[in-house]
N, C-alpha and C. Protein backbone atom coordinates (compact mmCIF):
# COMPACT_ATOMS: atom_id res chain seq x y z
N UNK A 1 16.92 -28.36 -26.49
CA UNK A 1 16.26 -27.09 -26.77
C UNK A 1 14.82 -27.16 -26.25
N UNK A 2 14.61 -26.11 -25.51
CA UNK A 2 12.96 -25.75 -25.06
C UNK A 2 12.04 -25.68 -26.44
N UNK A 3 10.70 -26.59 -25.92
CA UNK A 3 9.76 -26.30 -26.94
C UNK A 3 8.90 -25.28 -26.80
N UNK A 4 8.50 -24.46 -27.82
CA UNK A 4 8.13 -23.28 -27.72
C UNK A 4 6.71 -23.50 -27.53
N UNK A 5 5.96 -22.51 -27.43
CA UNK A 5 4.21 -23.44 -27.19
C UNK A 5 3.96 -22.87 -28.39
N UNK A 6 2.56 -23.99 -28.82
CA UNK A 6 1.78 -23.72 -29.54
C UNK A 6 0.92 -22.35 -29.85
N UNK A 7 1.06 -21.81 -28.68
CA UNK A 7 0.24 -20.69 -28.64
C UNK A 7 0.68 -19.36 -29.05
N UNK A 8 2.46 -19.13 -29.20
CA UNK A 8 3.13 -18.70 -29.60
C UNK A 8 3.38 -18.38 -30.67
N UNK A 9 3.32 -20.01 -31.63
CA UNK A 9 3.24 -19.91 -33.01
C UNK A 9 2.23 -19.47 -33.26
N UNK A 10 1.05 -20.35 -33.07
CA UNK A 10 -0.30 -19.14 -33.47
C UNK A 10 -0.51 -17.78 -33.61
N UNK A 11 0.03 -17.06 -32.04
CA UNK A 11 0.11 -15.90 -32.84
C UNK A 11 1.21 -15.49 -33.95
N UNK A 12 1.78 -15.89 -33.83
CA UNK A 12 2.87 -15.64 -35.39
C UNK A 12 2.30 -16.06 -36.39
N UNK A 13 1.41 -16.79 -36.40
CA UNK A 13 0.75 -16.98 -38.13
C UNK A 13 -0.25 -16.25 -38.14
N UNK A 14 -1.12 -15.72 -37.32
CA UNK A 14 -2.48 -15.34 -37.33
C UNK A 14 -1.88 -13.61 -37.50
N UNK A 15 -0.94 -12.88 -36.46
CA UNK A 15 -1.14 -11.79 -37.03
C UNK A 15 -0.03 -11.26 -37.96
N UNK A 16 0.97 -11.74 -38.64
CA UNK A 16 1.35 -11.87 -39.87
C UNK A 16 0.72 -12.34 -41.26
N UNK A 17 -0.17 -13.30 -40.86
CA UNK A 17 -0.91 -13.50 -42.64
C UNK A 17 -2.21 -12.24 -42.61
N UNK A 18 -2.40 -11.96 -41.27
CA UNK A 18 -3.23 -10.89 -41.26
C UNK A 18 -2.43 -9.61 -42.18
N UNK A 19 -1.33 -9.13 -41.74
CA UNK A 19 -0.91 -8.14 -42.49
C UNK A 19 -0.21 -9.09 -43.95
N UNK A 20 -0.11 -10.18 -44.60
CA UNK A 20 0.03 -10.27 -46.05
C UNK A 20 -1.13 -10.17 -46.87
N UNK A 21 -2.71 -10.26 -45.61
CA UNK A 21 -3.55 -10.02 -46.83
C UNK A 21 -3.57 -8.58 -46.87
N UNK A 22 -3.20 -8.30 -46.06
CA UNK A 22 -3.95 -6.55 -46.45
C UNK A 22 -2.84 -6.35 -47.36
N UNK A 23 -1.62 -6.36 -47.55
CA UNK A 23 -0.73 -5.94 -48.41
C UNK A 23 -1.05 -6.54 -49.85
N UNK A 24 -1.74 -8.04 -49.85
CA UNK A 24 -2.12 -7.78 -51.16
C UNK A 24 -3.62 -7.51 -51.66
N UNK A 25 -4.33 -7.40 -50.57
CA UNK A 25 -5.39 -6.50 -51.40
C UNK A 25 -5.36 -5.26 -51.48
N UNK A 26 -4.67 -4.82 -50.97
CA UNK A 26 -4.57 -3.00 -51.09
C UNK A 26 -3.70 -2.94 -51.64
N UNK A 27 -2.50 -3.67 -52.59
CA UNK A 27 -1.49 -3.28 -53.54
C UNK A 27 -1.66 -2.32 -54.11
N UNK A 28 -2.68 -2.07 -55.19
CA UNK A 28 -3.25 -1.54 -56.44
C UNK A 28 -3.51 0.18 -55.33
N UNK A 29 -4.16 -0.12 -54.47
CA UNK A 29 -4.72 0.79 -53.93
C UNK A 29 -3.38 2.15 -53.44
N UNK A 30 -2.02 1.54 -53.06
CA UNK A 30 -1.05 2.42 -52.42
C UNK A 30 -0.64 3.24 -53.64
N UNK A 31 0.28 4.23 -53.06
CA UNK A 31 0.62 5.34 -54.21
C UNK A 31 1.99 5.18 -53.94
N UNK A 32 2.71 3.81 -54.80
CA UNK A 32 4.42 3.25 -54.76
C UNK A 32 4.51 3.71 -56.10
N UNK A 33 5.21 4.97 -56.07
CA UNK A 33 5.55 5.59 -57.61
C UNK A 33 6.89 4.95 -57.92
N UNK A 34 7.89 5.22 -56.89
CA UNK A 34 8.90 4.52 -57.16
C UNK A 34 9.37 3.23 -57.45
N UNK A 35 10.78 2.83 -58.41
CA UNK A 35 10.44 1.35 -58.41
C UNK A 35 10.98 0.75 -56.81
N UNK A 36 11.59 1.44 -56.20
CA UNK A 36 12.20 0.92 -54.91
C UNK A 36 11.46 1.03 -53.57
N UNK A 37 10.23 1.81 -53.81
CA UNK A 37 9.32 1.42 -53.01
C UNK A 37 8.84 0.20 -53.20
N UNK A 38 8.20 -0.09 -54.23
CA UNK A 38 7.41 -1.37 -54.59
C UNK A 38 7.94 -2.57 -54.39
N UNK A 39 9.70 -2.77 -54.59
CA UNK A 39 11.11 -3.39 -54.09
C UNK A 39 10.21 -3.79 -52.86
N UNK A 40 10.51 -2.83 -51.79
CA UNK A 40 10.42 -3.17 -50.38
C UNK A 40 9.37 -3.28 -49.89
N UNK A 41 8.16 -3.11 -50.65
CA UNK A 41 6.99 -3.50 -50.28
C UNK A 41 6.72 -4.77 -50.55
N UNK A 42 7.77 -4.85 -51.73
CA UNK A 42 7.33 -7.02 -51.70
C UNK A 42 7.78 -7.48 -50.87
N UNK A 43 9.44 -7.04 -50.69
CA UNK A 43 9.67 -7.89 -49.57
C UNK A 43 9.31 -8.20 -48.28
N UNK A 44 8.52 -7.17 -47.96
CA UNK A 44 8.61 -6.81 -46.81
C UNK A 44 7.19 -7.88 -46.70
N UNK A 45 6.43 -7.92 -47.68
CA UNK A 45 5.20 -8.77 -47.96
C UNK A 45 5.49 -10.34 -48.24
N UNK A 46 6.98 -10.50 -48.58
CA UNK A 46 7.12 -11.77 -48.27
C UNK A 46 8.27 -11.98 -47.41
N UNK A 47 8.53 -11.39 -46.52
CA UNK A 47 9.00 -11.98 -45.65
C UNK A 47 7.94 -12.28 -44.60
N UNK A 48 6.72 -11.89 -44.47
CA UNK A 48 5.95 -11.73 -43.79
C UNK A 48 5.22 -13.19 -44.02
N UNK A 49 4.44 -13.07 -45.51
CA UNK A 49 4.61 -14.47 -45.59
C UNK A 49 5.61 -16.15 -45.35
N UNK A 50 6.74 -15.28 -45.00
CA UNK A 50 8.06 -16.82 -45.16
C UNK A 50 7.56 -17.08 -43.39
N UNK A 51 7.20 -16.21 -42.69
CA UNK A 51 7.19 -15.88 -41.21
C UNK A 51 5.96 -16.87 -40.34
N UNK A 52 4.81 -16.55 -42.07
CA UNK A 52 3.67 -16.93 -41.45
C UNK A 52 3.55 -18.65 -41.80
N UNK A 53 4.55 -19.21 -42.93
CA UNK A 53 4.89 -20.39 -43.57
C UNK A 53 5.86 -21.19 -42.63
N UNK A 54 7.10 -20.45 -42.14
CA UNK A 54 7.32 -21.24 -40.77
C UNK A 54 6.97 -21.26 -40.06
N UNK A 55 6.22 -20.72 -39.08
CA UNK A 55 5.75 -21.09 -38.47
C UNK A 55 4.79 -21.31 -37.94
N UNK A 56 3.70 -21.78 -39.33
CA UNK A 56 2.64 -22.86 -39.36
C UNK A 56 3.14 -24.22 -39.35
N UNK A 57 4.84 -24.45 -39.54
CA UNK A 57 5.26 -25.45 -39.90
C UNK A 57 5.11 -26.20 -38.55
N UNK A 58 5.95 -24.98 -37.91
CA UNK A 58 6.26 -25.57 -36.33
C UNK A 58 5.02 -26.30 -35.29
N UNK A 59 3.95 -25.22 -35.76
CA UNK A 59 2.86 -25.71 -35.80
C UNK A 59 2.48 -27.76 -35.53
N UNK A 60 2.48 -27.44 -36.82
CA UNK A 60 1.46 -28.89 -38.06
C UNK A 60 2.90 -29.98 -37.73
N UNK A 61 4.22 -29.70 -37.84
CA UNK A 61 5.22 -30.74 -37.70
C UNK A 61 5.94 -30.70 -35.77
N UNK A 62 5.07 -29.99 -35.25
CA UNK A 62 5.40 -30.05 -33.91
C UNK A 62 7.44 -29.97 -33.58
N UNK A 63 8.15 -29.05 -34.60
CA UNK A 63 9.19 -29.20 -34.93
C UNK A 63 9.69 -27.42 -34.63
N UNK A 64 10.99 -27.07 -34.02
CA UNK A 64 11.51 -26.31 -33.88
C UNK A 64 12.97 -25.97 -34.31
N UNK A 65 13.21 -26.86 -35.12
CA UNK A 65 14.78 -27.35 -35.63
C UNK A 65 15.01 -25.94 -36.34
N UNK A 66 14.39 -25.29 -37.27
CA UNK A 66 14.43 -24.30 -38.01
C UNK A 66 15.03 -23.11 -36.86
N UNK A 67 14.97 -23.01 -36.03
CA UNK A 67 15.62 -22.09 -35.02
C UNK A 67 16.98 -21.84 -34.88
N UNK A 68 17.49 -22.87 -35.12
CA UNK A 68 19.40 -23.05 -34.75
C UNK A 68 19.69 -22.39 -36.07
């Protein structure tokens, strides 16, 4: 398997944790009346985070195994 560059991952962590902070400092701030908005606003806030957690991994463990 091809190694992906470093530079790649970077941007995958840099502008994904960019959008988990704004999602949680502006939580309070959105108007999620529903409970199934708020549902998909977490997730959507942590998948973003799982995104920015792998692949800092790939990063720091110079590892791409998580791909297959």
């Amino acid at each position: 398997m091809t190694e992906t560059p470093v530079s790649s991952h970077a941007f995958l962590v840099v502008l994904p944790a960019y959008a988990v902070i704004g999602c949680v400092v502006y939580w309070r701030h959105l108007n999620l009346a529903a409970i199934y908005q708020q549902l998909i606003f977490a997730l959507a806030t942590v998948l973003l985070l799982t995104t920015v957690v792998m692949h800092f991994y790939s990063i720091v463990a110079r590892d791409n195994e998580w791909y297959r």
